[in-house]
N, C-alpha and C. Protein backbone atom coordinates (compact mmCIF):
# COMPACT_ATOMS: atom_id res chain seq x y z
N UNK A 1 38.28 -2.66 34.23
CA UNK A 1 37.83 -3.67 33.30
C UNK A 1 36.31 -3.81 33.32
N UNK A 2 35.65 -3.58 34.52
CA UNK A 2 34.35 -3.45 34.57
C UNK A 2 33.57 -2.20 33.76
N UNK A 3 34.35 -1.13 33.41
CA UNK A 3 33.97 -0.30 32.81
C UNK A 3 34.05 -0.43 31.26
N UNK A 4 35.19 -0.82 31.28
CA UNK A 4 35.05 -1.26 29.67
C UNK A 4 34.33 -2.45 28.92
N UNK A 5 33.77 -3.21 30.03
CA UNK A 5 32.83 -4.64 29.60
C UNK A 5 31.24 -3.79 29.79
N UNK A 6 31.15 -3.00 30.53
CA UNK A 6 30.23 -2.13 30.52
C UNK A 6 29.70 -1.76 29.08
N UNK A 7 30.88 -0.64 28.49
CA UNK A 7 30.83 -0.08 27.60
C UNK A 7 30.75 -0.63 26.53
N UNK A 8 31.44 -1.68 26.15
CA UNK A 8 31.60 -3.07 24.90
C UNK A 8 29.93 -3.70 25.18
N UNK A 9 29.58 -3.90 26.04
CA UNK A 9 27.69 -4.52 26.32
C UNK A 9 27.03 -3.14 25.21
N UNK A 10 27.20 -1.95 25.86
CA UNK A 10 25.96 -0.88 25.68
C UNK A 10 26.12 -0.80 24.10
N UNK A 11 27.75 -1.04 23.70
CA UNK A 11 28.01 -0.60 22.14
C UNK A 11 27.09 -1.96 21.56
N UNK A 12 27.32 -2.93 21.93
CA UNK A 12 26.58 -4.33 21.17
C UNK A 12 25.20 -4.10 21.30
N UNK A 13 24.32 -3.54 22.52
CA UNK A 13 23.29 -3.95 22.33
C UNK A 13 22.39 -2.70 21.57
N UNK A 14 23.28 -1.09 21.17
CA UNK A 14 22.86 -0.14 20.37
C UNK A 14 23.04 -1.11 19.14
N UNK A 15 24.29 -1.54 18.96
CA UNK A 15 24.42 -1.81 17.35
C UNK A 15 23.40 -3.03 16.79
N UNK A 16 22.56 -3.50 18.01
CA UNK A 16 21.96 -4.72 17.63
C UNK A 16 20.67 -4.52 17.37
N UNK A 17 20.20 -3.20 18.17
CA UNK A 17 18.80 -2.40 18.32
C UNK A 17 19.07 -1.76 16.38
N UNK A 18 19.65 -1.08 15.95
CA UNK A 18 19.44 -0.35 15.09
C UNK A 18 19.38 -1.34 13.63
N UNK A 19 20.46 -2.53 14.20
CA UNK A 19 19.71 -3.86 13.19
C UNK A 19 18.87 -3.99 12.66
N UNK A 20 18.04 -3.73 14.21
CA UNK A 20 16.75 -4.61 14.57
C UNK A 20 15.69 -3.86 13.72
N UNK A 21 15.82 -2.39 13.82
CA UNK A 21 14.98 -1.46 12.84
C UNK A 21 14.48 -1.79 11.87
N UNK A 22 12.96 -1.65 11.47
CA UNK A 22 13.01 -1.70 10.02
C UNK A 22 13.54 -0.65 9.44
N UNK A 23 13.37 -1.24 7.93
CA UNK A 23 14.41 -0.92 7.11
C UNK A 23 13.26 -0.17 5.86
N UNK A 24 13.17 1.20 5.50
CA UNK A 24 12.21 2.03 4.98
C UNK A 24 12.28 1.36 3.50
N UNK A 25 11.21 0.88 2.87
CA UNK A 25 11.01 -0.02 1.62
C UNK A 25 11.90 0.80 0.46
N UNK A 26 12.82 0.29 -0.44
CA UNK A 26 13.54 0.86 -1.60
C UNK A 26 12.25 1.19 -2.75
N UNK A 27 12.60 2.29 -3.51
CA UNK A 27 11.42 2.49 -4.42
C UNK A 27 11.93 2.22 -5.11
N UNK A 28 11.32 1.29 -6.39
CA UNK A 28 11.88 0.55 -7.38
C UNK A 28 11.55 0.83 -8.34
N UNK A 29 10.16 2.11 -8.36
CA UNK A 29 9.78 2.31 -9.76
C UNK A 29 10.61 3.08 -11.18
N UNK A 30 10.89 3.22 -11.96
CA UNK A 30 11.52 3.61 -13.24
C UNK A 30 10.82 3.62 -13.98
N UNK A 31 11.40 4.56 -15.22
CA UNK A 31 10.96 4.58 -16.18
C UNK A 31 12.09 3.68 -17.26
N UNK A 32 11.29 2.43 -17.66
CA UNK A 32 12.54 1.57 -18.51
C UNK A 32 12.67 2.11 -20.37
N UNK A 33 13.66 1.43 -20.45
CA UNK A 33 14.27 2.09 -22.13
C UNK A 33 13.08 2.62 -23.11
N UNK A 34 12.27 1.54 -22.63
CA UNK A 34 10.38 1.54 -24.08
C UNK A 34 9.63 2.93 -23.20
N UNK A 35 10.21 3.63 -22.58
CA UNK A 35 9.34 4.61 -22.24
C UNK A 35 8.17 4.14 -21.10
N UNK A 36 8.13 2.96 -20.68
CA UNK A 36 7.06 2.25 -19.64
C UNK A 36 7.59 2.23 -18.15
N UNK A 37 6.59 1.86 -17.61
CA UNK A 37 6.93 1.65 -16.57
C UNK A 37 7.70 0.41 -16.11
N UNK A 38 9.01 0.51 -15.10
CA UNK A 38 9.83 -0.15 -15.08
C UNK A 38 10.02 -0.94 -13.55
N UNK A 39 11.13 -1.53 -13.41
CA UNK A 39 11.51 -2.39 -12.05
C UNK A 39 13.28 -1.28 -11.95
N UNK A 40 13.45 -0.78 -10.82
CA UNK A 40 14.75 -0.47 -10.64
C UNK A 40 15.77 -1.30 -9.73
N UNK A 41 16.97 -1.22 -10.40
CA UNK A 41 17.70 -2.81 -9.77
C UNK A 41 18.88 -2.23 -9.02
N UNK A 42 19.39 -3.03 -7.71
CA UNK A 42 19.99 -2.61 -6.41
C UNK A 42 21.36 -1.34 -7.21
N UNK A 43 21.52 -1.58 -8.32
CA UNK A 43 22.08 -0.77 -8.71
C UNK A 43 22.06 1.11 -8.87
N UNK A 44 21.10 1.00 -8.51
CA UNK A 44 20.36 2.30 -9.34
C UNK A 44 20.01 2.71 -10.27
N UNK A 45 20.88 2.17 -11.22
CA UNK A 45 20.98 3.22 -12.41
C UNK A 45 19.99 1.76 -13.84
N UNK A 46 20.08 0.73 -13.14
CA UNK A 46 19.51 -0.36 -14.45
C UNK A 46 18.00 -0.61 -14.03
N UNK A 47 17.52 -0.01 -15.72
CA UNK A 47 15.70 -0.13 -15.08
C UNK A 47 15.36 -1.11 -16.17
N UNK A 48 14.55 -2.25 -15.61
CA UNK A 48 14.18 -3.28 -16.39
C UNK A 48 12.71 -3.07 -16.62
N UNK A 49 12.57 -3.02 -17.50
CA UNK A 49 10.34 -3.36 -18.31
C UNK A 49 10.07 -4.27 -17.12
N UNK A 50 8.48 -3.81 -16.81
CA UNK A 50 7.88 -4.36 -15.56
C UNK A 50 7.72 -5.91 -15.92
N UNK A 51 7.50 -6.48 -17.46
CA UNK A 51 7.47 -7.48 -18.54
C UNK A 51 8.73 -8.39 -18.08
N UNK A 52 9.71 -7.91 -17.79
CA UNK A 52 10.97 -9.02 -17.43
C UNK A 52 11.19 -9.40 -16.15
N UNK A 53 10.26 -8.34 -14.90
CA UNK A 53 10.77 -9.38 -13.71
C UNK A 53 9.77 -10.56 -13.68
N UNK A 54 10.34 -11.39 -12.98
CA UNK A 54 10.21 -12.91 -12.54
C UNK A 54 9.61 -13.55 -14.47
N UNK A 55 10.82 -13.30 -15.08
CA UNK A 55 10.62 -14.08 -16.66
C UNK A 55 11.69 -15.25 -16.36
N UNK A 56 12.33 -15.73 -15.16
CA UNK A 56 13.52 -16.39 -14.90
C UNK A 56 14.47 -16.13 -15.59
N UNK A 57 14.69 -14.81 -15.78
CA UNK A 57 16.12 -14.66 -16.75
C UNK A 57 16.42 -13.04 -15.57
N UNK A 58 17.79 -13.54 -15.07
CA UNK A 58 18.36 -12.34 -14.22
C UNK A 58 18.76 -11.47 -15.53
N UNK A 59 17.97 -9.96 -15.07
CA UNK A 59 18.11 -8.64 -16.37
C UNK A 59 18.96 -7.90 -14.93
N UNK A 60 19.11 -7.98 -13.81
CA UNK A 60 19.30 -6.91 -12.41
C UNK A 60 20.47 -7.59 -12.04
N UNK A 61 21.76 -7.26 -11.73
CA UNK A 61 23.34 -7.32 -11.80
C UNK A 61 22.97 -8.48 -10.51
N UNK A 62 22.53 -8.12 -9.75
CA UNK A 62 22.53 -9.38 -8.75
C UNK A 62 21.14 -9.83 -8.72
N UNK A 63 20.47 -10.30 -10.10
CA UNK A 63 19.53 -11.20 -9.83
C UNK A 63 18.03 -10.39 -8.85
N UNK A 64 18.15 -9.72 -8.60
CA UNK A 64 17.00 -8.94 -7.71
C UNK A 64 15.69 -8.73 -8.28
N UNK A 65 15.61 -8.90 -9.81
CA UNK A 65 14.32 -8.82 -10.61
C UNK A 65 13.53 -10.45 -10.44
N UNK A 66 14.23 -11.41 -9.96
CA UNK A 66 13.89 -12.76 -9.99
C UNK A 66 14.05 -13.28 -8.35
N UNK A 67 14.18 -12.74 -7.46
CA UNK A 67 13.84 -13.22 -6.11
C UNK A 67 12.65 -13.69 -5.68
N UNK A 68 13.01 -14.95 -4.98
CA UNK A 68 11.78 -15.40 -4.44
C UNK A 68 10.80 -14.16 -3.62
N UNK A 69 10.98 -13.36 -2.41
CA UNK A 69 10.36 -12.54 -2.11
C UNK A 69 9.81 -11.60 -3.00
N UNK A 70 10.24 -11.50 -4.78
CA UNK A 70 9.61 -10.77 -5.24
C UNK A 70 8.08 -11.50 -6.26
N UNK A 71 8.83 -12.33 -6.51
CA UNK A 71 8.16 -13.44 -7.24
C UNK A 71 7.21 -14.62 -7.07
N UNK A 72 7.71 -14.83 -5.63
CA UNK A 72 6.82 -15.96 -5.00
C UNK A 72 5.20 -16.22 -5.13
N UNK A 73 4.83 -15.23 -5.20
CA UNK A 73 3.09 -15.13 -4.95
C UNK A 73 2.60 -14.05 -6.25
N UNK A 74 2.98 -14.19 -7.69
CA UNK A 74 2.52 -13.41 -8.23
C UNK A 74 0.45 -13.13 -8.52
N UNK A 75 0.55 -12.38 -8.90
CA UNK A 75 0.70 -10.86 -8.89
C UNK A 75 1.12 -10.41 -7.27
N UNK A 76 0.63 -10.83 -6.50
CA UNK A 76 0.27 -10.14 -4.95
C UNK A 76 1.95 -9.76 -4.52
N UNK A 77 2.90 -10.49 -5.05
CA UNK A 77 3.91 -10.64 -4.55
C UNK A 77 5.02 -9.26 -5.11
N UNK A 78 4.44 -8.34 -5.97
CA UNK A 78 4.99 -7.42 -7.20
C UNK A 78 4.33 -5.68 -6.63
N UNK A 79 5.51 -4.97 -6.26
CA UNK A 79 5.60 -4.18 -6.32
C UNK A 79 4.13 -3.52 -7.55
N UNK A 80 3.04 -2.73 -6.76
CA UNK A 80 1.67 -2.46 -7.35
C UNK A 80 1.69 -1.46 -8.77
N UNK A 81 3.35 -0.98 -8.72
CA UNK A 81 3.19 -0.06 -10.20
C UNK A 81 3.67 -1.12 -11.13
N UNK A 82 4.26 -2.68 -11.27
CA UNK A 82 4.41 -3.25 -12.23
C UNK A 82 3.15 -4.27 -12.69
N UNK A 83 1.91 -4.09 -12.11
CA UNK A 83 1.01 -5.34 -12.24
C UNK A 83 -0.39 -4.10 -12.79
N UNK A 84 -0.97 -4.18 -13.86
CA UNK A 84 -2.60 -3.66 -14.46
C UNK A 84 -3.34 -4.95 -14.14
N UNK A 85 -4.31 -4.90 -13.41
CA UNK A 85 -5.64 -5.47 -13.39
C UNK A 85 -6.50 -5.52 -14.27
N UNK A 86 -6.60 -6.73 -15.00
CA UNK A 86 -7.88 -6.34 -16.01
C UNK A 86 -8.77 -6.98 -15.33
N UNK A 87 -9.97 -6.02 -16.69
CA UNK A 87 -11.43 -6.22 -15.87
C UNK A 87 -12.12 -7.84 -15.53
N UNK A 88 -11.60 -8.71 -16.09
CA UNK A 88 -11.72 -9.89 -16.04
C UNK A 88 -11.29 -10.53 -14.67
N UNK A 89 -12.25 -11.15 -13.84
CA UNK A 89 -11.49 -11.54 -12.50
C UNK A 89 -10.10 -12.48 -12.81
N UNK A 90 -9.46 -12.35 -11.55
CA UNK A 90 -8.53 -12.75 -11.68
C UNK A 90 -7.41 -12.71 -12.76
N UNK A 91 -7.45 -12.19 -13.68
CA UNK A 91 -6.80 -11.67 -14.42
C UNK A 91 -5.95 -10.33 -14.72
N UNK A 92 -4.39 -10.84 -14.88
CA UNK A 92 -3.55 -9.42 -14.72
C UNK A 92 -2.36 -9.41 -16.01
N UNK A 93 -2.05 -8.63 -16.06
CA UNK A 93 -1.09 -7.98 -16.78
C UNK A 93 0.46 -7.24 -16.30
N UNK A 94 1.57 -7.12 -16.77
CA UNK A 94 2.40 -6.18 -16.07
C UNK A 94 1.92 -5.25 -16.87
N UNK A 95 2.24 -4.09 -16.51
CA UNK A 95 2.15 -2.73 -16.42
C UNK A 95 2.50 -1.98 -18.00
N UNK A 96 3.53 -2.50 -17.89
CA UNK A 96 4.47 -1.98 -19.64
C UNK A 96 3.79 -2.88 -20.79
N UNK A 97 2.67 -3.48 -20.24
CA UNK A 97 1.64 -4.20 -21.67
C UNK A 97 0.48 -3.53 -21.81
N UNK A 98 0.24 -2.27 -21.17
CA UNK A 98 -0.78 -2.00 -21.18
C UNK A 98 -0.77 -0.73 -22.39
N UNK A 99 -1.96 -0.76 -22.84
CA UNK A 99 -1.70 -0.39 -24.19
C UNK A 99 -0.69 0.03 -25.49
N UNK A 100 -0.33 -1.37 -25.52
CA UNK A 100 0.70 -1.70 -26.37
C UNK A 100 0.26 -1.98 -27.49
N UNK A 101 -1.04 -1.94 -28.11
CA UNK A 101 -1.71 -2.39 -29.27
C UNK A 101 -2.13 -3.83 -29.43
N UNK A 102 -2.06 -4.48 -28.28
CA UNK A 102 -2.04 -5.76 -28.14
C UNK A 102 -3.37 -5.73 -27.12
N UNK A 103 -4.14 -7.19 -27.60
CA UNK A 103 -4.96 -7.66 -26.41
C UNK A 103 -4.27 -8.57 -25.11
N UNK A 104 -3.81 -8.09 -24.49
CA UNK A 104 -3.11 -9.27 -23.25
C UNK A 104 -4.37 -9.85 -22.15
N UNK A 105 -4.92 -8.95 -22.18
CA UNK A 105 -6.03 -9.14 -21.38
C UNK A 105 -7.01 -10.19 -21.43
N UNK A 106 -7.10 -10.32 -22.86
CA UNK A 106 -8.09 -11.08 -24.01
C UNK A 106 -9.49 -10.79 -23.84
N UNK A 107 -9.57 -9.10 -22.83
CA UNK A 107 -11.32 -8.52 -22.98
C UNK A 107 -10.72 -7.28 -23.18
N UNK A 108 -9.91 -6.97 -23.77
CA UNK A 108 -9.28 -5.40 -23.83
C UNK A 108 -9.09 -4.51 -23.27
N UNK A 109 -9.62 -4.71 -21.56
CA UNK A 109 -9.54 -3.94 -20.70
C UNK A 109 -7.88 -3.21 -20.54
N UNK A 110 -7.20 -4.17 -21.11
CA UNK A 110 -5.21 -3.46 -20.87
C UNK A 110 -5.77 -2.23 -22.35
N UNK A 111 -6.41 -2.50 -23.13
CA UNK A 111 -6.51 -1.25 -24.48
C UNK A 111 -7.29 -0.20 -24.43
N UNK A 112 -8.63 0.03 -23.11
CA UNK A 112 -9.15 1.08 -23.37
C UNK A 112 -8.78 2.23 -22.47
């Protein structure tokens, strides 16, 4: 019995170590329906416009485009292929607005 409380310890404290691991970041980038750059959702296969995450409307089967950890601190908080920087401080854009024929920027930096 000592051997098998042995063995039941070593199995718990492997299975608790590999827990413990981080966990290698999911790549989320896509290409969504408009041909832009996209958000990819735990699904695999559903790619949402960089434009719809954190719009508070779940587009990702379990809500994953609208999580606090993704959303919390925008821009800083967003995966770096859904956010354009315009030249204007502090000022940003998602990604799939950028030259769309539109000023989003309101110095055109998303148009040239």
């Amino acid at each position: 019995s000592v051997l098998a409380l042995l063995i039941l310890t070593a199995g718990l404290a492997s299975g608790l170590a590999l827990a413990l691991l981080p966990r290698a970041p999911v790549n989320r980038l896509c290409t969504a329906p408009n041909n832009k750059t996209g958000f990819l959702c735990d699904d695999r296969v559903t790619c949402v416009p960089a434009s719809w995450v954190c719009d508070s409307i779940s587009n990702c089967r379990n809500g994953e485009d609208e999580q606090e950890q993704l959303c919390g601190d925008l821009p800083h908080s967003l995966p770096g292929h859904l956010v354009f920087y315009c030249r204007s401080p502090r000022s940003w854009v998602y990604a799939d607005q950028r030259c769309n024929g539109m000023n989003d920027c309101g110095d055109c930096s998303d148009e040239t």
